[in-house]
Every structure is written in structure tokens, then in C-alpha cells.
C-alpha atoms as a PDB file:
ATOM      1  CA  UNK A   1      39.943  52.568 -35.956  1.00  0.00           C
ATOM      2  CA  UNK A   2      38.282  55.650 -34.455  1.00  0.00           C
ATOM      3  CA  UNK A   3      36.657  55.785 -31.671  1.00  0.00           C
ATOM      4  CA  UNK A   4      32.687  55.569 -33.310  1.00  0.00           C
ATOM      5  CA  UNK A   5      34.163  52.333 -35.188  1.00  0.00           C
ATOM      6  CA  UNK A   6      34.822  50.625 -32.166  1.00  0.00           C
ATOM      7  CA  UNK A   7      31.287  51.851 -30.227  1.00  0.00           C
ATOM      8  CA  UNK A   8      29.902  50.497 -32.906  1.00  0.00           C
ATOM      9  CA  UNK A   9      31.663  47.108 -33.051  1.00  0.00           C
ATOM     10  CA  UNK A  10      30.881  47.228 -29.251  1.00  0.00           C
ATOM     11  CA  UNK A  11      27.051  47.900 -30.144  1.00  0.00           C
ATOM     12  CA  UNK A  12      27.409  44.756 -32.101  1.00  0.00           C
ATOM     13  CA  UNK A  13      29.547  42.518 -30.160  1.00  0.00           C
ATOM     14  CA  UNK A  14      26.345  43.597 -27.434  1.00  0.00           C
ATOM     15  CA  UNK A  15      23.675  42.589 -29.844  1.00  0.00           C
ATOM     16  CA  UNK A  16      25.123  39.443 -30.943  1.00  0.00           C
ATOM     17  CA  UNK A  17      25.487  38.392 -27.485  1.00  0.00           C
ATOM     18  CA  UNK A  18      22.355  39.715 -26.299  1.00  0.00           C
ATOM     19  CA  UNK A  19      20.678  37.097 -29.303  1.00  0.00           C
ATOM     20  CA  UNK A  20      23.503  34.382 -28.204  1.00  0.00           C
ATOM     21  CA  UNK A  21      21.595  34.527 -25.030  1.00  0.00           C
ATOM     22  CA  UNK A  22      17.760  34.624 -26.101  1.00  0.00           C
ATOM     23  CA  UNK A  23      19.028  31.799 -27.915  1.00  0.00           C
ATOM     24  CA  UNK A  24      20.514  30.569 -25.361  1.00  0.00           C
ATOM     25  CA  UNK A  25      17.144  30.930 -23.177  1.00  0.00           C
ATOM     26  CA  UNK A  26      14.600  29.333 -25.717  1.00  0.00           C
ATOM     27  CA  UNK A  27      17.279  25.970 -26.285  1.00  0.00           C
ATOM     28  CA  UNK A  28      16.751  25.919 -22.592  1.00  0.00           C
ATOM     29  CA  UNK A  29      13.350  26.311 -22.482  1.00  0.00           C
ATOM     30  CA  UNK A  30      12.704  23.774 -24.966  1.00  0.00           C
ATOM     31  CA  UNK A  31      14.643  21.545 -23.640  1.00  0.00           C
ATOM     32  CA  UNK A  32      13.065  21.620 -20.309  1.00  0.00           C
ATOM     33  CA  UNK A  33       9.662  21.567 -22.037  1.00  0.00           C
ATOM     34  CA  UNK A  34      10.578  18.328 -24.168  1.00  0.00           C
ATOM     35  CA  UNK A  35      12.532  16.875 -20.445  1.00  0.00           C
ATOM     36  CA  UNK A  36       9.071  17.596 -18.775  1.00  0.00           C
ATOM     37  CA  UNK A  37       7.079  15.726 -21.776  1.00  0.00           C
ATOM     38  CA  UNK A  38       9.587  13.244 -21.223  1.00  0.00           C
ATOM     39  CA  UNK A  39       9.433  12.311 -17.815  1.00  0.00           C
ATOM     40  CA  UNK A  40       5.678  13.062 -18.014  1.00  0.00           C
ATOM     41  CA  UNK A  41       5.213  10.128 -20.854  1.00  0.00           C
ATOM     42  CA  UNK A  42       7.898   7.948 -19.224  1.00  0.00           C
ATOM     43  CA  UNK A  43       5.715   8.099 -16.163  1.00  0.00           C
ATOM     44  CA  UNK A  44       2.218   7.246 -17.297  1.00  0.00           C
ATOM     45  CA  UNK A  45       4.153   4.798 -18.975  1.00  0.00           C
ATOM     46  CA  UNK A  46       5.495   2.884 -15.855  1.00  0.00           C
ATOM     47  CA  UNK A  47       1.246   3.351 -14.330  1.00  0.00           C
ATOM     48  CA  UNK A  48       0.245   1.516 -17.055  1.00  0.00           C
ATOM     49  CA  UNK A  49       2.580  -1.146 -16.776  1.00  0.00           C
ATOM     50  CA  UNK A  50       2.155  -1.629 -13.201  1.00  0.00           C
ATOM     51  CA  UNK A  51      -1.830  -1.063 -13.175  1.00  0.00           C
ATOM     52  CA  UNK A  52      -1.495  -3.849 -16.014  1.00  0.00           C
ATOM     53  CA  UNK A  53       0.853  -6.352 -13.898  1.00  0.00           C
ATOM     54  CA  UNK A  54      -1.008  -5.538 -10.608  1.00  0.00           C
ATOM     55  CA  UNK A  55      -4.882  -6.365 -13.046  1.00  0.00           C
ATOM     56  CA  UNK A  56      -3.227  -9.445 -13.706  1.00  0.00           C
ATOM     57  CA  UNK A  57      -1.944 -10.457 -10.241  1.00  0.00           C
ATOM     58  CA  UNK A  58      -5.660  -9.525  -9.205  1.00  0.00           C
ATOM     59  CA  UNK A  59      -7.225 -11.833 -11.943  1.00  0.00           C
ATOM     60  CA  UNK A  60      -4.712 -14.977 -11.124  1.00  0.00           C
ATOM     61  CA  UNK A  61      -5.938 -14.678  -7.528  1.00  0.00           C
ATOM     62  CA  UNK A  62      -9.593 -13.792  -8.446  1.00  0.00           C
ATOM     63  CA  UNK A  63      -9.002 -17.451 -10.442  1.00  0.00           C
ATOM     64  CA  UNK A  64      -7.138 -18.994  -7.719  1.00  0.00           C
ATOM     65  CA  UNK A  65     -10.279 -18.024  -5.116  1.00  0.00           C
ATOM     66  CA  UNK A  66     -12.877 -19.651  -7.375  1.00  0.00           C
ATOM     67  CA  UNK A  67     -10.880 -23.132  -8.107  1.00  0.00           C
ATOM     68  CA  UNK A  68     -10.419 -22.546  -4.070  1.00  0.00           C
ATOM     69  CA  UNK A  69     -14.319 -22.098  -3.843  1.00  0.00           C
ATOM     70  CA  UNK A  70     -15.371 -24.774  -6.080  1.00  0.00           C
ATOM     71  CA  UNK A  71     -12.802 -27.176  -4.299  1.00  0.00           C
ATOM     72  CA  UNK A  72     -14.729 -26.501  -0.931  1.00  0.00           C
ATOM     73  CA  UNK A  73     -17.953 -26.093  -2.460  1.00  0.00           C
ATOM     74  CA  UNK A  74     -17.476 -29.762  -4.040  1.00  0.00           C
ATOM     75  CA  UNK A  75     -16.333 -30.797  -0.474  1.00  0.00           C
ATOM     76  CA  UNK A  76     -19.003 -29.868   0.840  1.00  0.00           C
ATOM     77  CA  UNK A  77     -21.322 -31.366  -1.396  1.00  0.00           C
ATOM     78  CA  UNK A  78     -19.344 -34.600  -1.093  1.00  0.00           C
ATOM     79  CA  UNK A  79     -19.721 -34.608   2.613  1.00  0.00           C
ATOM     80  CA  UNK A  80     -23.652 -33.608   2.418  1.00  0.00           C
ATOM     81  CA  UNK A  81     -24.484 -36.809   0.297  1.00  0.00           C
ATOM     82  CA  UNK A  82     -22.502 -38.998   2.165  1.00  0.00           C
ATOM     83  CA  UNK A  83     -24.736 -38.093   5.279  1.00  0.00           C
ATOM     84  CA  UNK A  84     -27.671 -38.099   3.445  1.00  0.00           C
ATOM     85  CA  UNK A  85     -26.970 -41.400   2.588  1.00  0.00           C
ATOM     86  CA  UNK A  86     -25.832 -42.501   5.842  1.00  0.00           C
ATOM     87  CA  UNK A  87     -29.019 -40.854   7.439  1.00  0.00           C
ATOM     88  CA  UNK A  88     -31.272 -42.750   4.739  1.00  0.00           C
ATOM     89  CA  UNK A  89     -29.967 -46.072   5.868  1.00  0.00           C
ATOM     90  CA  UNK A  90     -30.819 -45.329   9.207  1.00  0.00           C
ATOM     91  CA  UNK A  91     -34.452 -44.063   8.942  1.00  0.00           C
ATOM     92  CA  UNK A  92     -36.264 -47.585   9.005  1.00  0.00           C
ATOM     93  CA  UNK A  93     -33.635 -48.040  12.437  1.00  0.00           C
ATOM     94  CA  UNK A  94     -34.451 -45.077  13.795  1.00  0.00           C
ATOM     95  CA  UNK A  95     -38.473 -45.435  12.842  1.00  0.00           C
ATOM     96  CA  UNK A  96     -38.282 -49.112  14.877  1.00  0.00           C
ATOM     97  CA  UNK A  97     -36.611 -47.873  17.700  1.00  0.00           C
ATOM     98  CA  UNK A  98     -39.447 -44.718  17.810  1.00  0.00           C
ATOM     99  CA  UNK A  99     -42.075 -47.106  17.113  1.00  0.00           C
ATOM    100  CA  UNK A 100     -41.058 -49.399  20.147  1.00  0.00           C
ATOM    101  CA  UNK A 101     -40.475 -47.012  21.784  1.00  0.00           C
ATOM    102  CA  UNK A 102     -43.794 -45.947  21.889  1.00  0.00           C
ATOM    103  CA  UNK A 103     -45.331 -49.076  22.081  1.00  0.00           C
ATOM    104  CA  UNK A 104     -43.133 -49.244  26.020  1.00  0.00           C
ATOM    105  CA  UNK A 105     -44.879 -46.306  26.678  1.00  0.00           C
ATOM    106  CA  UNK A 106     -48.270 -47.198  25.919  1.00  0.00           C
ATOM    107  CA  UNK A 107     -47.717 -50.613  27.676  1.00  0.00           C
ATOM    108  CA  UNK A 108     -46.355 -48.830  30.672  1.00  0.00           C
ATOM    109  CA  UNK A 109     -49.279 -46.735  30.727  1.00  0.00           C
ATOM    110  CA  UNK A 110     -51.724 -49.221  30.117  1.00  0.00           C
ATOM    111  CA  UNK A 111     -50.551 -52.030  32.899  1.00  0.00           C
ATOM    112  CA  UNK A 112     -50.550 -48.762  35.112  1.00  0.00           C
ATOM    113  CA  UNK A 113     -54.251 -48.581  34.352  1.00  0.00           C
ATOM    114  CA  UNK A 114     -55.372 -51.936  34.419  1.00  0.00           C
END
């Protein structure tokens, strides 16, 4: 081999490397491109699955306040009739007890002016 053979083998051997390694590059950059799609995707992913688990928490308490609420409400409403009721039984009691009351005080006040 003479001496412009082997320049030019070495021309080649550069050229083939030189496209080795732009290949080399754009494997890598696609690689990193599809990793990056990847990881993006794999994390909006893992949002949606914990914005959908923490929704549903939410609703089970949102349902677990309002059986809570009615509970208390029907308490309530329970508690309200039964002194209603009790007050209702004691009205004609209580309207006696005024009404004599009153009739002391007007007997007081009229042996006070006799």
C-alpha cells in the first residue's frame, strides 16, 4: 500500500466514525426524548390516579358528613317534639297557676283597699 492508499483508508476510517458518532448522538437523543415522554406520561399518570383516589376519599367523607348531619338533624328533631309535647301538657298547668296567680294579686289588692 502506498502512502495515498492508506490517507485515504484513514479519510475513511474518519468518516465512518465521524457517522458512527452522529449516529451515535441521534440514538441518544431519541432515547432521551422517548425517556422524557416516558416519565412525562408515567407521571400524569400517577396525578390522575391519586386526584382520582383522593375525589373518592373526599366523596366517602362528603357522604359520611351528611348521614352524620341527618343523624343530628333527626336528633334534634326528636328532642324538639318531645318538648313540644311535654310543654303542651303543661300549658292548661301553667295557665291555672297564672290565672291564680292573678286572682292572689287582685285579692291582695282589693282587701288592701277595702
Amino acid at each position: 500500500m502506498n502512502r495515498s492508499d492508506i490517507l485515504l483508508q484513514v479519510k475513511d476510517a474518519e468518516a465512518k466514525a465521524q457517522q458512527i458518532v452522529k449516529e451515535a448522538e441521534e440514538k441518544q437523543r431519541a432515547t432521551i426524548s422517548a425517556a422524557r415522554r416516558d416519565a412525562a406520561t408515567r407521571v400524569n399518570e400517577a396525578d390522575e390516579k391519586l386526584r382520582a383516589e383522593h375525589d373518592a376519599k373526599l366523596a366517602k367523607e362528603r357522604e359520611s358528613i351528611a348521614a352524620e348531619k341527618q343523624t343530628h338533624l333527626n336528633k334534634g328533631r326528636e328532642e324538639a317534639s318531645r318538648v313540644k309535647a311535654s310543654a303542651e301538657t303543661k300549658v292548661p298547668n301553667v295557665l291555672t297557676h297564672l290565672m291564680q296567680s292573678f286572682e292572689r294579686t287582685l285579692d291582695v289588692a282589693a282587701k288592701t283597699n277595702d
